[in-house]
C-alpha atoms as a PDB file:
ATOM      1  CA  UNK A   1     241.900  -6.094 -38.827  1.00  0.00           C
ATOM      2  CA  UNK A   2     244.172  -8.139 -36.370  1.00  0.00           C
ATOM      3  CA  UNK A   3     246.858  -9.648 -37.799  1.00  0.00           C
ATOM      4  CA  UNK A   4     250.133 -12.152 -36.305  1.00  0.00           C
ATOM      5  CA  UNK A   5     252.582  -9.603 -34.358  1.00  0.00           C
ATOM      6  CA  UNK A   6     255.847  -9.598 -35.691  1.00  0.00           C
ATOM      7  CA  UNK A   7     258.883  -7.856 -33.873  1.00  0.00           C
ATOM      8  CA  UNK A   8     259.623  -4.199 -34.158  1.00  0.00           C
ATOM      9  CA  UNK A   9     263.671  -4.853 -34.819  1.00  0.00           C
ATOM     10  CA  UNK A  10     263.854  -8.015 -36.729  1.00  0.00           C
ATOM     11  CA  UNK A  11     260.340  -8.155 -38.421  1.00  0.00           C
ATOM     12  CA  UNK A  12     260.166 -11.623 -37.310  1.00  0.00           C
ATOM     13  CA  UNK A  13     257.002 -13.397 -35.970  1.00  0.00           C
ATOM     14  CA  UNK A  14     257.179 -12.519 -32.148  1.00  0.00           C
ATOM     15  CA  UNK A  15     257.103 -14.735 -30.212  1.00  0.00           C
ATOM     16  CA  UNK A  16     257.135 -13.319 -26.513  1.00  0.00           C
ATOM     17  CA  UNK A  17     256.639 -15.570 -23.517  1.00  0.00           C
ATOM     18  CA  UNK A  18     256.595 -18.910 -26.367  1.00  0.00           C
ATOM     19  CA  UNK A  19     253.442 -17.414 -27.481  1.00  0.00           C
ATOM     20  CA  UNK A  20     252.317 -16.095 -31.127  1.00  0.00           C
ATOM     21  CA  UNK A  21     250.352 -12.877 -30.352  1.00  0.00           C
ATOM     22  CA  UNK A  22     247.913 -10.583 -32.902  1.00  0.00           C
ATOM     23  CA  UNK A  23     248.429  -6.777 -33.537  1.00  0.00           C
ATOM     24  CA  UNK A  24     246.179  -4.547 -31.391  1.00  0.00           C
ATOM     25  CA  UNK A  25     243.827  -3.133 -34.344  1.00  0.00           C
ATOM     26  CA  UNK A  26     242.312  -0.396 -31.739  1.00  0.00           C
ATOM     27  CA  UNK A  27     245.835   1.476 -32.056  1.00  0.00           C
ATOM     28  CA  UNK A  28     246.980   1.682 -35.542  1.00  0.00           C
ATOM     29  CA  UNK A  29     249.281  -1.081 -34.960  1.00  0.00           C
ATOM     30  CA  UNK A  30     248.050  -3.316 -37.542  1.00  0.00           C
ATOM     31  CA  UNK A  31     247.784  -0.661 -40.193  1.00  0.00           C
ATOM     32  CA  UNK A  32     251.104   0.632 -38.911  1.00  0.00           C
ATOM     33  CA  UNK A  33     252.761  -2.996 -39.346  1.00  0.00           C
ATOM     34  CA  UNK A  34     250.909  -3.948 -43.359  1.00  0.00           C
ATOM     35  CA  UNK A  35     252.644  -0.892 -44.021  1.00  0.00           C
ATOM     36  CA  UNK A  36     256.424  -1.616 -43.050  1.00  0.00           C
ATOM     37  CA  UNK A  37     255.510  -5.109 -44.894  1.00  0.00           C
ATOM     38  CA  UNK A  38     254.688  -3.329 -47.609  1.00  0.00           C
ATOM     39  CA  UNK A  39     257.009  -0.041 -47.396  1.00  0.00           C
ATOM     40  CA  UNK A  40     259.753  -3.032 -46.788  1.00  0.00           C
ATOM     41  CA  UNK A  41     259.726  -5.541 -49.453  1.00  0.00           C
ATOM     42  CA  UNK A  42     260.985  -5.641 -52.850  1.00  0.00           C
ATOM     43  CA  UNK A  43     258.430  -5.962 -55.448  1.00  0.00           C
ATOM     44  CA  UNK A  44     257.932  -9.383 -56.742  1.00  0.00           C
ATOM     45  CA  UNK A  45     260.178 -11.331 -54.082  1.00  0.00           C
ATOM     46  CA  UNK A  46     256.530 -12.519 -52.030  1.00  0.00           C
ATOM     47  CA  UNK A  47     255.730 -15.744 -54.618  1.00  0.00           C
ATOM     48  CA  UNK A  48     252.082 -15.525 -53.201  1.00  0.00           C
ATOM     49  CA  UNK A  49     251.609 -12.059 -54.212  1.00  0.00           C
ATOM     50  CA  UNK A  50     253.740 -10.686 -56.782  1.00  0.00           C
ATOM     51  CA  UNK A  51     252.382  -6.821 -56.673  1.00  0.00           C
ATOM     52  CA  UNK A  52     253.062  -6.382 -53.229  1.00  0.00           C
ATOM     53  CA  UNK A  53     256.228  -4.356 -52.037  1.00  0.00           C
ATOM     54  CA  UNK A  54     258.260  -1.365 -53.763  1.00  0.00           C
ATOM     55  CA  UNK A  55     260.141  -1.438 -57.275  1.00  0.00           C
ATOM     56  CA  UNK A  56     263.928  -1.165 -55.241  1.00  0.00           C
ATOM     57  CA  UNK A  57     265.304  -3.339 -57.623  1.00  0.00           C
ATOM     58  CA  UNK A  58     265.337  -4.414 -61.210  1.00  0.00           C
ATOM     59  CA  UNK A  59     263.269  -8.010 -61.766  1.00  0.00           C
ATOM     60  CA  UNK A  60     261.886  -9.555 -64.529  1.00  0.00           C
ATOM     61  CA  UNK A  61     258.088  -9.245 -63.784  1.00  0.00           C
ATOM     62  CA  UNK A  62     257.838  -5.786 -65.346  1.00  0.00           C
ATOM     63  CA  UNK A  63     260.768  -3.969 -67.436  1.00  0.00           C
ATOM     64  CA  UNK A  64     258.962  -0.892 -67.528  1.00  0.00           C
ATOM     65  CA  UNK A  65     259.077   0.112 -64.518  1.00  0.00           C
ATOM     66  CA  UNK A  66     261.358   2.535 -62.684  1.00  0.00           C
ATOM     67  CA  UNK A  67     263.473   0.502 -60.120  1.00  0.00           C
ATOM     68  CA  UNK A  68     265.055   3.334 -57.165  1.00  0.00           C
ATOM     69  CA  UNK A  69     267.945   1.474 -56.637  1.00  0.00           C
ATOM     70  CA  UNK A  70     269.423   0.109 -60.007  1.00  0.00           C
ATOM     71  CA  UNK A  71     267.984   2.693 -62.592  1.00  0.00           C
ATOM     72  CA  UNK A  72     270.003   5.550 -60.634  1.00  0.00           C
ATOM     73  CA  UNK A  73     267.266   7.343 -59.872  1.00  0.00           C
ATOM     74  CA  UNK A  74     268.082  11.252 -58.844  1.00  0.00           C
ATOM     75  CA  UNK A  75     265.179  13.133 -58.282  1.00  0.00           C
ATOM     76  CA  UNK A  76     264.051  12.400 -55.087  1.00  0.00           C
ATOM     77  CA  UNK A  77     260.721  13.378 -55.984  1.00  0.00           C
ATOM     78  CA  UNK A  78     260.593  10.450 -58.310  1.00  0.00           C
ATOM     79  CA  UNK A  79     261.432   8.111 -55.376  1.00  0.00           C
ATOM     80  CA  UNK A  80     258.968  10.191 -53.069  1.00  0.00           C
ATOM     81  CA  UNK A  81     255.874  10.068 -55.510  1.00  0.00           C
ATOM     82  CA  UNK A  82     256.426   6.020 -56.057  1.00  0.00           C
ATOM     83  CA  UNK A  83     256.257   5.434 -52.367  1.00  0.00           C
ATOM     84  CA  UNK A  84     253.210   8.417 -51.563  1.00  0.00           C
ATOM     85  CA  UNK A  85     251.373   5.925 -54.327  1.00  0.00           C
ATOM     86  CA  UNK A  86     252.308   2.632 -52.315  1.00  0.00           C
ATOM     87  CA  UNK A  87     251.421   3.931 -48.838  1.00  0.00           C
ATOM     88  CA  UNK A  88     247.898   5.096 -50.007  1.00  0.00           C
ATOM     89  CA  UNK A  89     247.244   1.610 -51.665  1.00  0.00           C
ATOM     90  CA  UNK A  90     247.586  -0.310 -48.349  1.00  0.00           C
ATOM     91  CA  UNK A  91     244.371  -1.255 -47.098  1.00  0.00           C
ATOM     92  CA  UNK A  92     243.096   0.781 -44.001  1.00  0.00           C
ATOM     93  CA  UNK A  93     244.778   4.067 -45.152  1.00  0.00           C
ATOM     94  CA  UNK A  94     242.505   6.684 -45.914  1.00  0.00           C
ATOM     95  CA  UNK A  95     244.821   9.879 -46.277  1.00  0.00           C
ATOM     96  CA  UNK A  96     248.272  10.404 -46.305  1.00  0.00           C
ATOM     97  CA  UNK A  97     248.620  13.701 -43.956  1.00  0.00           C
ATOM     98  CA  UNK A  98     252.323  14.413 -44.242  1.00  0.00           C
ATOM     99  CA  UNK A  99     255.621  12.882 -45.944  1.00  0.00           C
ATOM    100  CA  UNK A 100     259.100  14.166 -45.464  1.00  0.00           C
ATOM    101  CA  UNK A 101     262.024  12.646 -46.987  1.00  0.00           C
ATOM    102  CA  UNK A 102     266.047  12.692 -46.933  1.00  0.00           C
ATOM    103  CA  UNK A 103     268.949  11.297 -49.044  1.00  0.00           C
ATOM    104  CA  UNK A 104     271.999  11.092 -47.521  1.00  0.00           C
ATOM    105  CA  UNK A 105     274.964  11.259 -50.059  1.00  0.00           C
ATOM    106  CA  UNK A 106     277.545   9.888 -47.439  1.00  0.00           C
ATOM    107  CA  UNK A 107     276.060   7.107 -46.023  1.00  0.00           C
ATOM    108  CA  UNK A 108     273.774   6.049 -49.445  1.00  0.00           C
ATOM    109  CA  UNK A 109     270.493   6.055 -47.473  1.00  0.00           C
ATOM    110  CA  UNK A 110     267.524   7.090 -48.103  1.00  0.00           C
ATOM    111  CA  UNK A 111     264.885   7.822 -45.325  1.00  0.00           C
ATOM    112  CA  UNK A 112     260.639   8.716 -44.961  1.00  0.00           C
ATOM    113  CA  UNK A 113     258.465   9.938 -42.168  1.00  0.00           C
ATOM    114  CA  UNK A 114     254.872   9.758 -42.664  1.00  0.00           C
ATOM    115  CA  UNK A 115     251.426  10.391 -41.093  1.00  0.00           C
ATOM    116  CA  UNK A 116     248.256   8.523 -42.479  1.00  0.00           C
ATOM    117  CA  UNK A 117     244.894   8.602 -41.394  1.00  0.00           C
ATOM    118  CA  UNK A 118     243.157   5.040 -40.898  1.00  0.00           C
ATOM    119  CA  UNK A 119     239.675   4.206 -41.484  1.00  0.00           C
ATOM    120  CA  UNK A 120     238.787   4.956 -37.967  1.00  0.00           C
ATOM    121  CA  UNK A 121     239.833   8.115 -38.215  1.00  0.00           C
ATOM    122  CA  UNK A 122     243.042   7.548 -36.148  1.00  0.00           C
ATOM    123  CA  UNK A 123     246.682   8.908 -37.132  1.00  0.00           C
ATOM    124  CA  UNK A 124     249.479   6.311 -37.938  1.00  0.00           C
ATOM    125  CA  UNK A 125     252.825   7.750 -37.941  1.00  0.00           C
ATOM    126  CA  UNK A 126     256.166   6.255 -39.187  1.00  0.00           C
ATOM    127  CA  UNK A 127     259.568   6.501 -39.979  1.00  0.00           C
ATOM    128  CA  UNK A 128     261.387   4.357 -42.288  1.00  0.00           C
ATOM    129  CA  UNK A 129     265.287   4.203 -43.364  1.00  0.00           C
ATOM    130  CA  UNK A 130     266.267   2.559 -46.428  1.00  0.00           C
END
């Protein structure tokens, strides 16, 4: 599924040569793109669809939930297992192959690799730093 191509750096809509341009879907690039969108945003801050994005921080849609960033979350495996379940909710992925995570103490990031298979068949890979 094509979608509008948005820049690799900025996540803006790119706009290369004055022209808007679609996501190759024979690549991965399209899968590989829903996911930073979704891997990216906060959950709740898209007012057309509340559900989409990660619990980073605390909002008032849903008190229950853990938020990574405000509730202090330690266990990384608490932060890893919310974010396995996101990735294999985005539509297109059909198995999550590998995930690998880091926390660094110092610098108060956290960072992902991943490797999905699509629908196709084809293996997505990314890397993500929070």
């Amino acid at each position: 599924m094509a979608d509008l191509k948005l820049t690799l750096d900025t996540h803006d809509l790119d706009l290369t040569n004055l022209q808007v341009s679609l996501t190759d879907d024979t690549d991965g690039e399209s899968l590989a793109q829903r996911l930073k969108i979704n891997l990216l945003a906060n959950l709740g801050e898209w007012i057309f669809n509340e559900n989409l994005g990660v619990p980073y921080l605390r909002s008032s849609i849903d008190q229950t939930q853990i938020f990574i960033l405000t509730d202090g979350v330690k266990d990384i495996g608490i932060i890893d297992g919310i974010l396995r379940e996101k990735i294999l909710s985005v539509p297109g992925v059909k198995q999550l192959v590998s995930f690998t995570s880091s926390i660094d103490k110092t610098t108060r990031t956290y960072s992902f690799e991943f490797s999905v298979v699509d629908d196709k068949g084809d293996y997505v890979n990314l890397s993500i730093g929070l």
